[in-house]
Each structure stands twice: as structure tokens, then as C-alpha cells.
Protein backbone atom coordinates (compact mmCIF):
# COMPACT_ATOMS: atom_id res chain seq x y z
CA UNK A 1 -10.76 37.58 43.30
CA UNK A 2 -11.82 40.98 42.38
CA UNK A 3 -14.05 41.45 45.41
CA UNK A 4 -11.37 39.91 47.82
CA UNK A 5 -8.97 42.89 46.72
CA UNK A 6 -11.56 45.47 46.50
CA UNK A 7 -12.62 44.27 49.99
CA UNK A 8 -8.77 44.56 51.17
CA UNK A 9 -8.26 48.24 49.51
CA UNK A 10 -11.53 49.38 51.07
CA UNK A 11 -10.72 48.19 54.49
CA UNK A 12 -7.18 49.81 54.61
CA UNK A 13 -8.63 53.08 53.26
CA UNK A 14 -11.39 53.81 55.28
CA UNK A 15 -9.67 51.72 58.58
CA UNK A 16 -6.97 54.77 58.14
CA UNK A 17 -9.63 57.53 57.74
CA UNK A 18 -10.60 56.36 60.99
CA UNK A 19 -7.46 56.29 63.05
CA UNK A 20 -6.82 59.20 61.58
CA UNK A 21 -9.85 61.06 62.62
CA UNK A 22 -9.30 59.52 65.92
CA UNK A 23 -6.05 61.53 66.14
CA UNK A 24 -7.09 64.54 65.35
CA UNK A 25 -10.25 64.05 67.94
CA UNK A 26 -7.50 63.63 70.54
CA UNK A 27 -8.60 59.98 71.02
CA UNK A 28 -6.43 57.71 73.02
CA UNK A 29 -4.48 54.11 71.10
CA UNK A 30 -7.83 52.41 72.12
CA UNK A 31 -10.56 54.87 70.70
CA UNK A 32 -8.04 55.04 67.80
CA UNK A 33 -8.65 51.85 67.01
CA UNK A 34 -12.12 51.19 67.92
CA UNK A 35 -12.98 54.34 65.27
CA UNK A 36 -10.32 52.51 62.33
CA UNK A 37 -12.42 49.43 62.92
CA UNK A 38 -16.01 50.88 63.09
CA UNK A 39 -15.17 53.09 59.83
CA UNK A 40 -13.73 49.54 57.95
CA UNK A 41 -16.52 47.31 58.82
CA UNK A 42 -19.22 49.26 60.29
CA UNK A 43 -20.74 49.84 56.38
CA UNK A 44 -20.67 45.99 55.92
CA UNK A 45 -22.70 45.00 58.74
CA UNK A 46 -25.44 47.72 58.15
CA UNK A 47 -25.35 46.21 54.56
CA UNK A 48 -25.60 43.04 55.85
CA UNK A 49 -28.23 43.34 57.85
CA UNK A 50 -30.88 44.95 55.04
CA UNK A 51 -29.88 42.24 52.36
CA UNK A 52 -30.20 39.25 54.71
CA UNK A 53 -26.80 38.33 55.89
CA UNK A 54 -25.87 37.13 59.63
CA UNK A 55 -23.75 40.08 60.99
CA UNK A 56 -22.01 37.44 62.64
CA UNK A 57 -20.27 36.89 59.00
CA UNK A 58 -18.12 39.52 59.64
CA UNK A 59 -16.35 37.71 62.16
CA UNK A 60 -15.18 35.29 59.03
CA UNK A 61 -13.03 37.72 57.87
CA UNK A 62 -9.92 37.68 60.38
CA UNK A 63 -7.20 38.75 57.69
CA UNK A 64 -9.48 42.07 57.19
CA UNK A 65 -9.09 42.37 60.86
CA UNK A 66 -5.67 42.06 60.85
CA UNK A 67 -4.85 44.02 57.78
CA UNK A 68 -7.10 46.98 59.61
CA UNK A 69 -5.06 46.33 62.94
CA UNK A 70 -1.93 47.00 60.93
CA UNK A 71 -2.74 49.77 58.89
CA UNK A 72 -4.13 51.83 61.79
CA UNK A 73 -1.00 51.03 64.05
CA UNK A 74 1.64 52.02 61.06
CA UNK A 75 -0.87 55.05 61.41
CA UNK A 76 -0.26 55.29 64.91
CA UNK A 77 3.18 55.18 64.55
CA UNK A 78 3.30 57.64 61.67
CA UNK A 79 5.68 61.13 61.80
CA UNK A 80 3.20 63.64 63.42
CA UNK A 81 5.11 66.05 60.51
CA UNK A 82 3.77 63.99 57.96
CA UNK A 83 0.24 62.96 59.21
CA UNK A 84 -0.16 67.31 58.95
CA UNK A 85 -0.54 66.40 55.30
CA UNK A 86 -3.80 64.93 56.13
CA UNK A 87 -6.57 67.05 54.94
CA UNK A 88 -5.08 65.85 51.29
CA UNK A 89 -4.60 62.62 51.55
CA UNK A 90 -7.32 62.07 54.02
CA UNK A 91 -9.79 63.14 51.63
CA UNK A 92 -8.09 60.71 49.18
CA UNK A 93 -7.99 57.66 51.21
CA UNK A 94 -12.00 58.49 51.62
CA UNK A 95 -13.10 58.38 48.23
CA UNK A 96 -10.08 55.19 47.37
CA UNK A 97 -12.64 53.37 50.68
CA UNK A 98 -15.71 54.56 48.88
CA UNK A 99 -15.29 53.57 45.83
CA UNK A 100 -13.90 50.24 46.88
CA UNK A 101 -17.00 49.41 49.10
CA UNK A 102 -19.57 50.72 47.22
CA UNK A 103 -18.71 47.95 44.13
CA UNK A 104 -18.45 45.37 46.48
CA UNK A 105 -21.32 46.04 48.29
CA UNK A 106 -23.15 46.31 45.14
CA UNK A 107 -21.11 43.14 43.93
CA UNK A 108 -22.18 40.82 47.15
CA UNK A 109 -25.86 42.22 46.37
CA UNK A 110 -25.77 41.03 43.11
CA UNK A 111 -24.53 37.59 44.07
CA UNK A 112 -27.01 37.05 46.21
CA UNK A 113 -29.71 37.35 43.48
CA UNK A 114 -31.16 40.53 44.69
CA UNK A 115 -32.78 43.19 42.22
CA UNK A 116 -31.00 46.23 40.78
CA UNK A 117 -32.89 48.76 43.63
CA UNK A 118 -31.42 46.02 46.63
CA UNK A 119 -27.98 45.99 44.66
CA UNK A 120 -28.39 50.09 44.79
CA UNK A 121 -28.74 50.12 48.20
CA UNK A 122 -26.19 47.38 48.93
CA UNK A 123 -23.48 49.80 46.94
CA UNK A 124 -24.50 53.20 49.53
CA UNK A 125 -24.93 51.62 52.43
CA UNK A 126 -21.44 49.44 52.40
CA UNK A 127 -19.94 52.59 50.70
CA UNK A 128 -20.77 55.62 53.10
CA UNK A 129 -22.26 53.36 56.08
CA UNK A 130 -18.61 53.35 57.68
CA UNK A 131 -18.10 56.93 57.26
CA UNK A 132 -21.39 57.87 58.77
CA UNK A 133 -21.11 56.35 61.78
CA UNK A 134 -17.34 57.81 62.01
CA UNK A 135 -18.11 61.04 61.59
CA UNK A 136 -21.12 60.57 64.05
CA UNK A 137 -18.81 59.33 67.02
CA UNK A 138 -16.03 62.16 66.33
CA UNK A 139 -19.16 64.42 67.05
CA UNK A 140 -18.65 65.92 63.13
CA UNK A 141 -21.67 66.41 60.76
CA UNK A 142 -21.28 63.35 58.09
CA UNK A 143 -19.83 64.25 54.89
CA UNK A 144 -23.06 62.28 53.17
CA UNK A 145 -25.94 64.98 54.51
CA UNK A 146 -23.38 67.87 53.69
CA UNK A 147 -24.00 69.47 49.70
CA UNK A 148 -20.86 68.17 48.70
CA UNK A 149 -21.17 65.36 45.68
CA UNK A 150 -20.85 62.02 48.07
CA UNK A 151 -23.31 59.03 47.91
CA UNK A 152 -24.45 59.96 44.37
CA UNK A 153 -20.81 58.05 43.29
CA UNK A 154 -22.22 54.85 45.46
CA UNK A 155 -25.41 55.20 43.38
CA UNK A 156 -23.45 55.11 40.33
CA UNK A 157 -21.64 52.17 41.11
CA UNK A 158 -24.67 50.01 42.63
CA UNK A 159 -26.10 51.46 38.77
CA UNK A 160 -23.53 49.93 36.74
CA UNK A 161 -23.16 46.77 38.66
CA UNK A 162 -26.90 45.84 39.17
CA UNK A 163 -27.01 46.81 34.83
CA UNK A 164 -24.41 44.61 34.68
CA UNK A 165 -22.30 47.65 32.40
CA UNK A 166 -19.40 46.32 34.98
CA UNK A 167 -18.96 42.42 34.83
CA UNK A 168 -15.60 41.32 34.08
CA UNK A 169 -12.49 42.32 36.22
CA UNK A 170 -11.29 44.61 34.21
CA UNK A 171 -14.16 46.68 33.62
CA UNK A 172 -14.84 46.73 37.52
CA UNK A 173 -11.77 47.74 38.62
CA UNK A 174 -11.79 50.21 35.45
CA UNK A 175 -15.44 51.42 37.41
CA UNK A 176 -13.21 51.58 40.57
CA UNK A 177 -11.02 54.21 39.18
CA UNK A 178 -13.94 56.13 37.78
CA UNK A 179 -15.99 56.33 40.49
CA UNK A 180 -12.91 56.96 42.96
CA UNK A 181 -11.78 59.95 40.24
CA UNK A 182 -15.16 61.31 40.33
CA UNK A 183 -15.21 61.47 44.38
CA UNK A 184 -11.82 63.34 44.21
CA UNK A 185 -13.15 65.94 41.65
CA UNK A 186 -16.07 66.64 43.81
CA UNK A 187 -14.13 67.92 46.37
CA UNK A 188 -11.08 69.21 44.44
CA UNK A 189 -13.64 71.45 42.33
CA UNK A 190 -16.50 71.83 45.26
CA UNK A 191 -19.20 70.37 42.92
CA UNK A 192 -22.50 70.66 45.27
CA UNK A 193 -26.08 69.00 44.98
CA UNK A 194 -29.00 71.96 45.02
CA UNK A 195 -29.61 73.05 48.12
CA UNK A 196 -33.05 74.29 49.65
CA UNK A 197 -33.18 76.75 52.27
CA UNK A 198 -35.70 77.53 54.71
CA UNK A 199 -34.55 80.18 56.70
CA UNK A 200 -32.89 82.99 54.46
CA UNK A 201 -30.14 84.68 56.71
């Protein structure tokens, strides 16, 4: 149960990121929804792929699809006043999908039987794969490679998962709030990783 919900707050977070984006790219309805879907499901089939999973399961999850279909068109249809508000709650629905994917990536992973460094893996790659391949399509340089605290939360996760420090429900959707709290103090409070520069300016 707790990775069908995770799976369901995930999908609506990061399918709105995408519409979203897609707006403020000037995309047309169709490139609008093409972006809400890649962002949703696009960090699940990379996953898939690495930990030995047909991509082709993705097409077993048609209430995803339709619960992405809906959440991008109430996007669509969303006060243009309102969606200005963005930058705030964008960067909030963001962390809400990262969080989300990154435990049940590392959840499915650990299922599966696969060791802690797969289950690691599992949590980043459904966690930020979405997000990377948005930003890449809206021509935008993804928030992952930037200095700003990102991935290191989908380590964390995958960490406490594969450790098995999260089990039960409650202490996984306690990790869910943790982890998505951490991602919005990163940006609230600019916390960076070092950076090393080549070229001094």
C-alpha cells in the first residue's frame, strides 16, 4: 500500500512540474502533456531498465496515466494569476516528486532482492531521472549537475531503505517527510555541494 500511494503522490508532483514547465516554455496542450508525462514516468523506466525490469511494465499502470492526464489538464486549466505563484510552489511540488520516487524506487529495488548499492541507484535514478530529462527537453541545465543540494536526498533515501532504518509504513512515510523537508531547505537556505573551478574569472 505504501508504495501504491507514494507512487500516486510522485506521479502528480512531478507530472505538474512538467506541464508546468511546459507553460512557461511556451509549449502548446500537446508538448504540455508529452513533458507532464515524460517528467512522471520517464525516472521509472530508466530505473527499470538498470535493475532488470521490462519497460513495457509501465504500460501496467493505466490509473498513473490517468491520474497524470488529470493533474496536468486541471494544470492546464489553472488561473494564469495563480500559476505566477509558481517559482514557490514549483520548487515544492519538485522535492514532494523527489522524495516520493526516490523511496519507491529504492523500495521496488529492494523487493526485487537487489543489494544496498542497486537499491542506491534504484532511489536516484527513479528520483531525479524524470527531472533530468525535463529539464533537458525545455533546453534548461538540470537542477541535478547544478551546486544546489539535489540527488544527495535520493542517496539518503536509497541509504535508509537498502539499511532497512525505514521498513514499516510509518517510518517510510515519516522518511518521506524528511527527505522532502530536507529538499525544501536546500533551496530555501541555498545549501551548495563544493564546487571546483577551472577557469578563475
Amino acid at each position: 500500500m505504501t508504495w501504491e500511494v507514494l507512487s500516486m503522490i510522485g506521479t502528480v508532483a512531478f507530472a505538474i512540474s512538467g506541464a508546468i514547465i511546459a507553460m512557461e516554455e511556451e509549449y502548446d496542450i500537446l508538448g504540455v502533456y508529452i513533458l507532464g508525462i515524460v517528467t512522471a514516468f520517464g525516472g521509472g523506466a530508466i530505473r527499470n531498465l538498470l535493475i532488470g525490469v521490462p519497460v513495457s511494465a509501465l504500460w501496467n499502470q493505466g490509473l498513473f496515466f490517468q491520474i497524470a492526464l488529470l493533474s496536468m489538464t486541471a494544470v492546464f486549466l489553472f488561473p494564469m494569476n495563480l500559476l505566477k505563484h509558481w517559482q514557490k510552489w514549483g520548487n515544492l511540488f519538485d522535492a514532494i516528486g523527489l522524495s516520493a520516487f526516490a523511496i519507491q524506487g529504492a523500495l521496488y529495488a529492494s523487493k526485487m532482492g537487489h543489494p544496498l548499492s542497486a537499491v542506491i541507484v534504484a532511489a536516484v535514478l527513479t528520483g531525479i531521472g524524470g527531472g533530468i530529462i525535463r529539464d533537458l527537453l525545455a533546453g534548461r541545465k538540470p537542477i541535478v549537475l547544478r551546486s544546489e543540494i539535489y540527488a544527495v536526498w535520493a542517496i539518503m533515501a536509497g541509504m535508509a531503505i537498502g539499511l532497512k532504518i525505514a521498513d514499516s509504513p510509518a517510518e517510510l512515510y515519516s522518511l518521506f517527510v524528511i527527505i522532502t523537508a530536507l529538499r525544501v531547505l536546500s533551496y530555501t537556505y541555498d545549501w551548495k555541494l563544493p564546487v571546483k573551478r577551472v577557469h578563475e574569472n
